[in-house]
C-alpha atoms as a PDB file:
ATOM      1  CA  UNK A   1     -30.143 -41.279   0.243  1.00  0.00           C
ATOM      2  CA  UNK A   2     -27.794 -43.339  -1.817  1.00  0.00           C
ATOM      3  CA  UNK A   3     -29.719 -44.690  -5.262  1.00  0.00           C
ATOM      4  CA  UNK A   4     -28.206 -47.515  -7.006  1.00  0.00           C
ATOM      5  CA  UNK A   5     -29.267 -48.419 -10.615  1.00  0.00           C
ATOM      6  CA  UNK A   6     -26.991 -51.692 -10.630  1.00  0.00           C
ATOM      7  CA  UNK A   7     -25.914 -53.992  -7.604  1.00  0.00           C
ATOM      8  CA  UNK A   8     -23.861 -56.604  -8.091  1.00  0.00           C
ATOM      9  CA  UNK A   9     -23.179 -59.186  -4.326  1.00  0.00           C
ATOM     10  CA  UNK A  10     -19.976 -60.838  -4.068  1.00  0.00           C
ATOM     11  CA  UNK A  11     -19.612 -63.711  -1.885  1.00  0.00           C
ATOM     12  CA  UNK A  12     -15.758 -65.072  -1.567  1.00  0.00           C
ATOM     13  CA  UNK A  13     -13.936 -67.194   0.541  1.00  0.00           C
ATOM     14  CA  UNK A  14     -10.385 -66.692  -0.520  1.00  0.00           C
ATOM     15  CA  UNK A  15      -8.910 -63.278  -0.599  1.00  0.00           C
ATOM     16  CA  UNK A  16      -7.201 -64.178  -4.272  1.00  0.00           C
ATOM     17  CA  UNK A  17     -11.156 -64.544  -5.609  1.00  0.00           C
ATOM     18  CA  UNK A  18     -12.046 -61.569  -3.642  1.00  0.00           C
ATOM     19  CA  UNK A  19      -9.849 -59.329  -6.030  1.00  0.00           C
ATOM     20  CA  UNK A  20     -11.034 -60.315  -8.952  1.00  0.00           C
ATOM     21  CA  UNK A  21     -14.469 -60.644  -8.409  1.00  0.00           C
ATOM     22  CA  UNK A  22     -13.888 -56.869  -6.928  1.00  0.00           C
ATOM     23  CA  UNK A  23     -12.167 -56.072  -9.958  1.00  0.00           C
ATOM     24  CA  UNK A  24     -14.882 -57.489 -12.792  1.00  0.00           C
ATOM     25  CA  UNK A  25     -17.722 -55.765 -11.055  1.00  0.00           C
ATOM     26  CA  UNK A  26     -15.859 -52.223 -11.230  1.00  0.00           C
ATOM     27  CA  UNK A  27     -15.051 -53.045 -14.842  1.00  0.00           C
ATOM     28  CA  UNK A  28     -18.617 -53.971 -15.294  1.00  0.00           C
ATOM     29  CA  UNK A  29     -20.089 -51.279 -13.386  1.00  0.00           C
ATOM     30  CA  UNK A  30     -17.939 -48.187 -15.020  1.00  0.00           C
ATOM     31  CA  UNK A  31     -19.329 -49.227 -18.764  1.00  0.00           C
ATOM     32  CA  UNK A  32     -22.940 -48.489 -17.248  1.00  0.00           C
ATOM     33  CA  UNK A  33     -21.582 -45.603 -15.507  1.00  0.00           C
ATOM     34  CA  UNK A  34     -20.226 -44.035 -18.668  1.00  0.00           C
ATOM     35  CA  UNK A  35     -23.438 -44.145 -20.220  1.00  0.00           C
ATOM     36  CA  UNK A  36     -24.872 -41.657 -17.718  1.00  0.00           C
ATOM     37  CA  UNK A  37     -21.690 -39.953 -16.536  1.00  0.00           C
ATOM     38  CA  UNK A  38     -24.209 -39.241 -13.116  1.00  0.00           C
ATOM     39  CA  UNK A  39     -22.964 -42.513 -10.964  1.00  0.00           C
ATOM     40  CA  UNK A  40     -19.802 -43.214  -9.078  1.00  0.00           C
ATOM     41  CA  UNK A  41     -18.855 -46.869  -7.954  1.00  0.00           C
ATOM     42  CA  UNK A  42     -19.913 -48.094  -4.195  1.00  0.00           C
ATOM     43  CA  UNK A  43     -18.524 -50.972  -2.633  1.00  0.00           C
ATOM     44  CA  UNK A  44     -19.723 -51.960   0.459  1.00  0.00           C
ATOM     45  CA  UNK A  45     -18.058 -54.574   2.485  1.00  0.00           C
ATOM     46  CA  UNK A  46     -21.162 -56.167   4.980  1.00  0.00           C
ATOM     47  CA  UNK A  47     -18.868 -58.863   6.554  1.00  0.00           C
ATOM     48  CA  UNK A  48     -16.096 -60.991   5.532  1.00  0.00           C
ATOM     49  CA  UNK A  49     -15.953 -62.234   2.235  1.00  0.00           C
ATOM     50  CA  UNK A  50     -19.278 -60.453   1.555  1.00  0.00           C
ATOM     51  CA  UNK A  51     -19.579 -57.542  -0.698  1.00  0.00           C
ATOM     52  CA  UNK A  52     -21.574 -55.287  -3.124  1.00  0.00           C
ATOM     53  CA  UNK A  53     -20.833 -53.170  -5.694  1.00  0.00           C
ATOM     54  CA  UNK A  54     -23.183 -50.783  -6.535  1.00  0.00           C
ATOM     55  CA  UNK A  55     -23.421 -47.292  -8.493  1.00  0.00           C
ATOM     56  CA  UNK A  56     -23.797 -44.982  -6.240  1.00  0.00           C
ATOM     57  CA  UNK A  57     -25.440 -40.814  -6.741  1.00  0.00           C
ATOM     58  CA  UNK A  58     -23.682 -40.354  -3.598  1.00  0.00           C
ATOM     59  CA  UNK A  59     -20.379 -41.150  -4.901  1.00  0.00           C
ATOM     60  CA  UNK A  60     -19.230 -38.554  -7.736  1.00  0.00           C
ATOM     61  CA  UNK A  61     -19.214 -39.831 -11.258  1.00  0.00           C
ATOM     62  CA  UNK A  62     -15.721 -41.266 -12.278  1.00  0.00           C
ATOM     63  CA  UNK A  63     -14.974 -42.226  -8.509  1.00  0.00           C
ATOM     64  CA  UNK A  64     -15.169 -45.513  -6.865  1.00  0.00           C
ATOM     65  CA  UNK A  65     -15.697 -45.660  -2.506  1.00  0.00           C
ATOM     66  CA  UNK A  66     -15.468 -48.382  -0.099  1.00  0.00           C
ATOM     67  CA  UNK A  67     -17.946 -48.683   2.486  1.00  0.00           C
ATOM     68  CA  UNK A  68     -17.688 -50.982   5.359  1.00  0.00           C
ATOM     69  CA  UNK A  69     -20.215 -51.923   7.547  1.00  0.00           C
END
């Protein structure tokens, strides 16, 4: 079972906002991470231009995955 301490949703419509909205929540995401050192980075893609990002136990700490649903 995947346990997320942080979740951030992204909701786009361009591709160009998309990135960086990717991009910031990774940023974001990795300073929490680094204060446990237990969390990877999950991003799950539920349909177009909607996404979370999400630490993840199930992803090893210092990696970031991309789910898509």
């Amino acid at each position: 079972m995947t346990t997320a301490t942080e979740c951030i949703e992204i909701q786009v419509d361009s591709r160009h906002v998309l990135d960086e909205r990717l991009d910031d929540a990774v940023r974001g995401l990795q300073r929490i991470a680094m204060a446990t050192g237990t969390h990877g980075i999950l991003i799950t893609r539920h349909k177009p231009g909607h996404y979370t990002a999400a630490l993840s136990d199930q992803v090893p700490f210092g990696m970031t995955r991309e789910l898509i649903h």
